[in-house]
N, C-alpha and C. Protein backbone atom coordinates (compact mmCIF):
# COMPACT_ATOMS: atom_id res chain seq x y z
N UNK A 1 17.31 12.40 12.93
CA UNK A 1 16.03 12.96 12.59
C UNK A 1 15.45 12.24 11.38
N UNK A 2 16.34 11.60 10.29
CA UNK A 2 16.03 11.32 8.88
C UNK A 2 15.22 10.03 9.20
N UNK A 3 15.68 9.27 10.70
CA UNK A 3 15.64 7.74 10.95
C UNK A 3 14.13 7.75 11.73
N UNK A 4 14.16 8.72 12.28
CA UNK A 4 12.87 8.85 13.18
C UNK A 4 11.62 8.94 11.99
N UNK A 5 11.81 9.69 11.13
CA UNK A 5 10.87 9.97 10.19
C UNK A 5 10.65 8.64 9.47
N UNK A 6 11.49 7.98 9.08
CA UNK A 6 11.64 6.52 8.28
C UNK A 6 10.94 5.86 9.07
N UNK A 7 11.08 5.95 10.55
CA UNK A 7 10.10 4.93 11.43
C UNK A 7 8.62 5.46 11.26
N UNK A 8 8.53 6.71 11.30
CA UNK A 8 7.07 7.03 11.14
C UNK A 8 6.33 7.19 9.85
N UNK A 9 7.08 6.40 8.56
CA UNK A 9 6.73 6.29 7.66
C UNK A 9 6.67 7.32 6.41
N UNK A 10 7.93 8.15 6.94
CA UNK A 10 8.18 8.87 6.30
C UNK A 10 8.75 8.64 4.82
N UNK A 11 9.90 7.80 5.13
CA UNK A 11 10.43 7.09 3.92
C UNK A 11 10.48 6.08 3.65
N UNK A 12 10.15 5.16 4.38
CA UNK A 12 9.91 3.52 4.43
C UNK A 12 10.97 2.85 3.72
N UNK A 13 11.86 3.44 3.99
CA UNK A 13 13.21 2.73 3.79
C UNK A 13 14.11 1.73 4.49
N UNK A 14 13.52 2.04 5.87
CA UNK A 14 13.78 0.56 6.57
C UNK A 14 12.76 -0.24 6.83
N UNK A 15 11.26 -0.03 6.31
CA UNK A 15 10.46 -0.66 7.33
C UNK A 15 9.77 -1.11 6.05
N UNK A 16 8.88 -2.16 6.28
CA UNK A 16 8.00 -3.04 4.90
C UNK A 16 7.33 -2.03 4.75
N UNK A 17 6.70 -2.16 3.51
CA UNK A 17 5.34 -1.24 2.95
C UNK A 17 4.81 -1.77 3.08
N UNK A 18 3.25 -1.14 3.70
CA UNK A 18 2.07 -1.79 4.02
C UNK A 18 1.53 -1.65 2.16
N UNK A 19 1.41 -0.37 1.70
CA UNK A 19 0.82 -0.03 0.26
C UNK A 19 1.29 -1.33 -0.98
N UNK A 20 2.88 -1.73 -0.92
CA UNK A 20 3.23 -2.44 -1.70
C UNK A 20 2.61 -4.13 -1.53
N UNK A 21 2.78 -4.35 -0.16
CA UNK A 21 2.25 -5.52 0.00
C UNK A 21 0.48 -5.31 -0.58
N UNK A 22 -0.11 -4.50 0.01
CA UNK A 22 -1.46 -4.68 -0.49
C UNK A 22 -1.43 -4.84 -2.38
N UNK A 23 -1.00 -4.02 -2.85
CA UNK A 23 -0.65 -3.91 -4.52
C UNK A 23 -0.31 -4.96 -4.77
N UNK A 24 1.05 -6.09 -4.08
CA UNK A 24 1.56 -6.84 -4.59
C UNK A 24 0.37 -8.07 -4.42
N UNK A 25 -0.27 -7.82 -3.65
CA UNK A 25 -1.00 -9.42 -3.19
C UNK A 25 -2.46 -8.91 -4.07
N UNK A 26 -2.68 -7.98 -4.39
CA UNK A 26 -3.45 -7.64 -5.31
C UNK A 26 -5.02 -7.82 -4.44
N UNK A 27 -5.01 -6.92 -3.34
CA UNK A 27 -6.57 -6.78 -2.34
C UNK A 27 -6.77 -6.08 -2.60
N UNK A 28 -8.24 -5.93 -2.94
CA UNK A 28 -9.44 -4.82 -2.73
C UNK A 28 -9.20 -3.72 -2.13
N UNK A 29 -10.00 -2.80 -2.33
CA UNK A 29 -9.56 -1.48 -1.51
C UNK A 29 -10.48 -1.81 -0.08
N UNK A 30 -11.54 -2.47 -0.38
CA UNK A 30 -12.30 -3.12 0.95
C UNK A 30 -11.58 -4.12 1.67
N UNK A 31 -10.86 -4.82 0.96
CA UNK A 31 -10.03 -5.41 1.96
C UNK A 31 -8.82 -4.79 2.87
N UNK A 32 -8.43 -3.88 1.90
CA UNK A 32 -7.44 -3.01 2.68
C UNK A 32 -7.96 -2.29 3.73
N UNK A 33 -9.47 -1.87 3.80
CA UNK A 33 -10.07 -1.25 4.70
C UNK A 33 -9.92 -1.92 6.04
N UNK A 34 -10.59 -3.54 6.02
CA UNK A 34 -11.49 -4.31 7.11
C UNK A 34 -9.63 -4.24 7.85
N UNK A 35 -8.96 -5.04 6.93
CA UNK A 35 -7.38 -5.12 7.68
C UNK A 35 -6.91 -3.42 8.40
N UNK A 36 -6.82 -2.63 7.78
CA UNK A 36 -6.33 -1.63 8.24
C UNK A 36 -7.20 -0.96 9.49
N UNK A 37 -8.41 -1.10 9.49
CA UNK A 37 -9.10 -1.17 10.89
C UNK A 37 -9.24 -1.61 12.03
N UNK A 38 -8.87 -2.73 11.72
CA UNK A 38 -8.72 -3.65 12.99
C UNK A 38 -7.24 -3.87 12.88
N UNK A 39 -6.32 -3.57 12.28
CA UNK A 39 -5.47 -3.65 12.57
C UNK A 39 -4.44 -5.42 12.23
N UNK A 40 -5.37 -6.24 12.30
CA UNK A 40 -5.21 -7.47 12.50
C UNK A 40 -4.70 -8.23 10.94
N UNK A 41 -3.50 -8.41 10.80
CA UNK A 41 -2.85 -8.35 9.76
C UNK A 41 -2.90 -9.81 9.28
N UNK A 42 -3.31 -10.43 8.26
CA UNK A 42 -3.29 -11.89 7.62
C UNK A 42 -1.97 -12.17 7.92
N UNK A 43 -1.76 -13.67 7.43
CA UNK A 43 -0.45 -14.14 7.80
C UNK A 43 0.34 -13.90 6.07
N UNK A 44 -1.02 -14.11 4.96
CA UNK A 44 -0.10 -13.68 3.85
C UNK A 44 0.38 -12.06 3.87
N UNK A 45 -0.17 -11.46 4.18
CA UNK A 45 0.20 -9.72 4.36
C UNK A 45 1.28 -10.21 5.40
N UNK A 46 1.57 -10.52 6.55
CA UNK A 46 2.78 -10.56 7.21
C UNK A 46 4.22 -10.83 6.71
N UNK A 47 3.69 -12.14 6.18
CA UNK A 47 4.68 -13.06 5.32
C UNK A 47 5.65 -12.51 4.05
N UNK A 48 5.03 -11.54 3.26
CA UNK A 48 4.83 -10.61 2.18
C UNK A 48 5.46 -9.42 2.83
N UNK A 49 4.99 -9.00 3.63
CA UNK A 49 5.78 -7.66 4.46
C UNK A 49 7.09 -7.87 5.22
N UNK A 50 7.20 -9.20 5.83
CA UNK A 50 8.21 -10.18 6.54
C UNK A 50 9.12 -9.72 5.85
N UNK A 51 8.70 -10.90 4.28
CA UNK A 51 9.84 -10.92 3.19
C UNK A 51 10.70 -9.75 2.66
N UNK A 52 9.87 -8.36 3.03
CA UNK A 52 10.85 -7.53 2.45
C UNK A 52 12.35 -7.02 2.86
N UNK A 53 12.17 -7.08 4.55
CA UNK A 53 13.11 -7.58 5.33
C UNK A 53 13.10 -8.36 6.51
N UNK A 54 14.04 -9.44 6.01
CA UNK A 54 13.53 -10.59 6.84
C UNK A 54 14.60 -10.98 7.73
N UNK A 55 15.13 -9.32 8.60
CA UNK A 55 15.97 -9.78 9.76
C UNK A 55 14.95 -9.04 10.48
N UNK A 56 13.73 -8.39 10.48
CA UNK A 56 13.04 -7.87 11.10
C UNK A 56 12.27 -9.28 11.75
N UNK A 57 11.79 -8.88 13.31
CA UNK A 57 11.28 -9.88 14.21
C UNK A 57 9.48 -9.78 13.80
N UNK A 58 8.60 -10.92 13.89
CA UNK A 58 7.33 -10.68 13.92
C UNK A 58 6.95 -9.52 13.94
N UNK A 59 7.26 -9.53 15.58
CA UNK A 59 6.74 -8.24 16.00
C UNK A 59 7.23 -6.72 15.71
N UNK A 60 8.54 -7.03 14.95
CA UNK A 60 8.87 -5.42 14.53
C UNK A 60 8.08 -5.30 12.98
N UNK A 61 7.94 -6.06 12.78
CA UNK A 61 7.17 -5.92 11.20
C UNK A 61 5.80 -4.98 11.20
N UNK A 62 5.04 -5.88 12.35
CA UNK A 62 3.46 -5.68 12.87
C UNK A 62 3.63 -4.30 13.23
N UNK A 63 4.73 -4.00 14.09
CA UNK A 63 4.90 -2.43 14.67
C UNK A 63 4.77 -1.69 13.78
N UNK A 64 5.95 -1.97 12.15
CA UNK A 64 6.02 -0.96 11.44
C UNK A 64 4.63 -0.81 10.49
N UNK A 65 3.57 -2.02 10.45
CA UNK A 65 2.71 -1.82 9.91
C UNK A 65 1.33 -1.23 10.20
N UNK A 66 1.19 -1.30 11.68
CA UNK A 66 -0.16 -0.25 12.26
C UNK A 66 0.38 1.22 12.25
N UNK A 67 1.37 1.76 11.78
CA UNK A 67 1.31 3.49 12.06
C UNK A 67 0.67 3.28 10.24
N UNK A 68 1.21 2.26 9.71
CA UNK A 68 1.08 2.32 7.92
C UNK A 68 -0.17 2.39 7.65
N UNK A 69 -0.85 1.61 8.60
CA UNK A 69 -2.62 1.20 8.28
C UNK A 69 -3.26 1.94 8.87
N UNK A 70 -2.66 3.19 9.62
CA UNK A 70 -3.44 4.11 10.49
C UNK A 70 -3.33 5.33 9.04
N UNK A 71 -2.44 5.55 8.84
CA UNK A 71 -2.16 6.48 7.99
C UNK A 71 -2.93 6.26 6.13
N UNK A 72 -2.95 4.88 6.09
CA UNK A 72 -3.66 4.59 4.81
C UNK A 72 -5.39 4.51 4.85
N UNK A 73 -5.22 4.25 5.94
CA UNK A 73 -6.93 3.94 6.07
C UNK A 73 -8.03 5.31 5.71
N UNK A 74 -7.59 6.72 5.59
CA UNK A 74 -8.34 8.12 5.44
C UNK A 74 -8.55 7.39 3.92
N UNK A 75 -7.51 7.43 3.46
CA UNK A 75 -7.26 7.83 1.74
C UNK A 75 -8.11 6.22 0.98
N UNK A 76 -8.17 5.00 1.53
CA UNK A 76 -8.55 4.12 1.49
C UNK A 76 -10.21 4.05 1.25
N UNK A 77 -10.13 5.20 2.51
CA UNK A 77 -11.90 5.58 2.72
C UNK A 77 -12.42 6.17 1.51
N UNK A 78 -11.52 7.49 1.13
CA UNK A 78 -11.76 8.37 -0.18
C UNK A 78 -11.98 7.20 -1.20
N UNK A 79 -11.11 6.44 -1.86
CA UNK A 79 -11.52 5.56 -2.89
C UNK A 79 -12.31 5.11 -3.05
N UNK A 80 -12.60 4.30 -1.60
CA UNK A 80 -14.12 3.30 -1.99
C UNK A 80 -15.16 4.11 -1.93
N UNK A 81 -15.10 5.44 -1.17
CA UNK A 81 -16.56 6.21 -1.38
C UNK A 81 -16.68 7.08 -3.45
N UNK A 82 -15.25 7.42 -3.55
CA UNK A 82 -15.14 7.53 -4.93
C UNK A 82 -15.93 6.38 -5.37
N UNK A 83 -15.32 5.39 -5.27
CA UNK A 83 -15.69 4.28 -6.10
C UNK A 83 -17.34 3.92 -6.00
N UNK A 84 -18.07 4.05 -5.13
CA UNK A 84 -19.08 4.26 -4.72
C UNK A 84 -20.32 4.98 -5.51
N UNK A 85 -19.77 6.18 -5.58
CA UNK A 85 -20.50 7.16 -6.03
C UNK A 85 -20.25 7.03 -7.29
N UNK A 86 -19.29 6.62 -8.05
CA UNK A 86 -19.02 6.67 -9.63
C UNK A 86 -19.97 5.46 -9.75
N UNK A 87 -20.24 4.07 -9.07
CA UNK A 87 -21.37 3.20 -9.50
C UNK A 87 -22.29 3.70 -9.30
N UNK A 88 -22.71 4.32 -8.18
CA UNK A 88 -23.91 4.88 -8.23
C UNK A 88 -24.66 5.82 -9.03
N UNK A 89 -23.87 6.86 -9.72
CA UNK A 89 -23.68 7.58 -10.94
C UNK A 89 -24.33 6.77 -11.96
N UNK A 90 -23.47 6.02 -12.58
CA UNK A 90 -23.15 4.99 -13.64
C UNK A 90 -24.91 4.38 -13.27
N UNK A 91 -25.48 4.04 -12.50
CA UNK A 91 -26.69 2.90 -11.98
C UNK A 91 -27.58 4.15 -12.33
N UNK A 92 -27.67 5.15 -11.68
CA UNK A 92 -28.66 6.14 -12.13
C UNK A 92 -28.85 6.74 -13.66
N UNK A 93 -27.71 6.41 -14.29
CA UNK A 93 -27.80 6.81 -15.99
C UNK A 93 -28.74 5.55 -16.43
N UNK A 94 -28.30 4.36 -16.25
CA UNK A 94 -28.67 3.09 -16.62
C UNK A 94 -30.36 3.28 -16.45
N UNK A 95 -30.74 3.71 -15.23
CA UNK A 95 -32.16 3.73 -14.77
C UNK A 95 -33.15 4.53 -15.55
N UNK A 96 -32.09 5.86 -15.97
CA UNK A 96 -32.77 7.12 -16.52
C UNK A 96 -32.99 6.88 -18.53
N UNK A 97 -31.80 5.39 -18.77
CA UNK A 97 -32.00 5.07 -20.14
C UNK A 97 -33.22 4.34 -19.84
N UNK A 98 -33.03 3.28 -19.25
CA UNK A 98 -34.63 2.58 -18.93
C UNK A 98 -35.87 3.29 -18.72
N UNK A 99 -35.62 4.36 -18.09
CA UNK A 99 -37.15 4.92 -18.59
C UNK A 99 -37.35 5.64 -19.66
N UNK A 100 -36.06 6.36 -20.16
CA UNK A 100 -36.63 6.69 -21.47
C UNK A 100 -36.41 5.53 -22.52
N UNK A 101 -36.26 4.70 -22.71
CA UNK A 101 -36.98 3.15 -23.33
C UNK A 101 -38.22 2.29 -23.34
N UNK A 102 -38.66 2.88 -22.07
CA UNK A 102 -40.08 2.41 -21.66
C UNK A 102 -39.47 0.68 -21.93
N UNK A 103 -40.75 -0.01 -21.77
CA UNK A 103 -40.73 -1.33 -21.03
C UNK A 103 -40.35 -2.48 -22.42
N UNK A 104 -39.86 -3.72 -22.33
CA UNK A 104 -38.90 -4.24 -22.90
C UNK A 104 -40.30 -4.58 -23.91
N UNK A 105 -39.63 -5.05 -25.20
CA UNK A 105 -41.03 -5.59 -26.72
C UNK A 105 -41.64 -6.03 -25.91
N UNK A 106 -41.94 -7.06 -25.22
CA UNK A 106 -42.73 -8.19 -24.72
C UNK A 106 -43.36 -6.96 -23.40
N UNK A 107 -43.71 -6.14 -23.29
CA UNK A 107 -44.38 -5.09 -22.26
C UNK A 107 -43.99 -5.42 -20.79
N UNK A 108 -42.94 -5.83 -20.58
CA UNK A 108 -42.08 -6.05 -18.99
C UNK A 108 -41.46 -5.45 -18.65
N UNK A 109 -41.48 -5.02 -17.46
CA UNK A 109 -40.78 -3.72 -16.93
C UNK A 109 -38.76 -4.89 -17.48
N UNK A 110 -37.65 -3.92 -17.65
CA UNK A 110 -36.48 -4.41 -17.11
C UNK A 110 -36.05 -4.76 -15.74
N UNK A 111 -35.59 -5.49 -15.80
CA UNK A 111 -35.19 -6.42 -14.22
C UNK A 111 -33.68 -6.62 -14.62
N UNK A 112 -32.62 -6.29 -13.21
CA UNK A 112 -31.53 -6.28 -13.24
C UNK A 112 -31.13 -7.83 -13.21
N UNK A 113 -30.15 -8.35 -13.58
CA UNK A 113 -29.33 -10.11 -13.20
C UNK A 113 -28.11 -9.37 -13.34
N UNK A 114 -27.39 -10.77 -13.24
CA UNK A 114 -25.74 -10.59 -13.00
C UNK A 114 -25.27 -9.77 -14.56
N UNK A 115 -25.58 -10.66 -15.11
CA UNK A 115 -25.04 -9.86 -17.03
C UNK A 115 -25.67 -8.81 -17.56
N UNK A 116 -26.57 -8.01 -16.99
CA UNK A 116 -27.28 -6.74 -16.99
C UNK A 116 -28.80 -6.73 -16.92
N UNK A 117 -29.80 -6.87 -18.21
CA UNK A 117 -31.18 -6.05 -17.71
C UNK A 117 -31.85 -7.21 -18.84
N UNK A 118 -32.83 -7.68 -18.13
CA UNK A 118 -33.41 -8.30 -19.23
C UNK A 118 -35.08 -8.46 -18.76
């Protein structure tokens, strides 16, 4: 019963971590998304997941990693919409200082660029 659960990712004690490989290779939470949706796993995420045990076959790796990316992908969603809404937050304060600043010395509205408002 303990082994069945380990396969379904219960304890991931025999099977690669999908979570560690993403952490270790250091992807986006959007990247973890597009992969965990389609399912379709890079060869560095394989390679990386391979390595953790590497008497496992291709294809038992890939196996143990779509129940992983089915199961990560809800919580994946939560973050980036977190993450989302906290910029969006953050963009609407920014907007609401700009108008109570009114328009820059030189009488120009602020305009966003990469390094902020000028």
């Amino acid at each position: 019963e303990a082994e069945a659960e380990d396969d379904l990712g219960g304890g991931m004690s025999n099977v690669p971590s999908l979570e560690e490989t993403f952490a270790t290779l250091q992807y986006t939470v959007d990247q973890c998304i597009v992969i965990c949706e389609s399912k379709e796993f890079t060869d560095e995420v394989m390679a990386h997941a391979g390595g953790q045990f590497p008497d496992l076959s291709v294809g038992e790796v890939k196996a143990a990693l779509v129940p992983q990316a089915v199961a990560l992908l809800p919580g994946l969603k939560a973050a980036a919409a977190a993450a989302l809404a906290e910029k969006t937050k953050q963009e609407e304060a920014v907007q609401e200082h700009l108008q109570m600043i009114g328009r820059c010395p030189m009488n120009f509205e602020w305009v966003k660029t990469s390094g902020g408002y000028r």
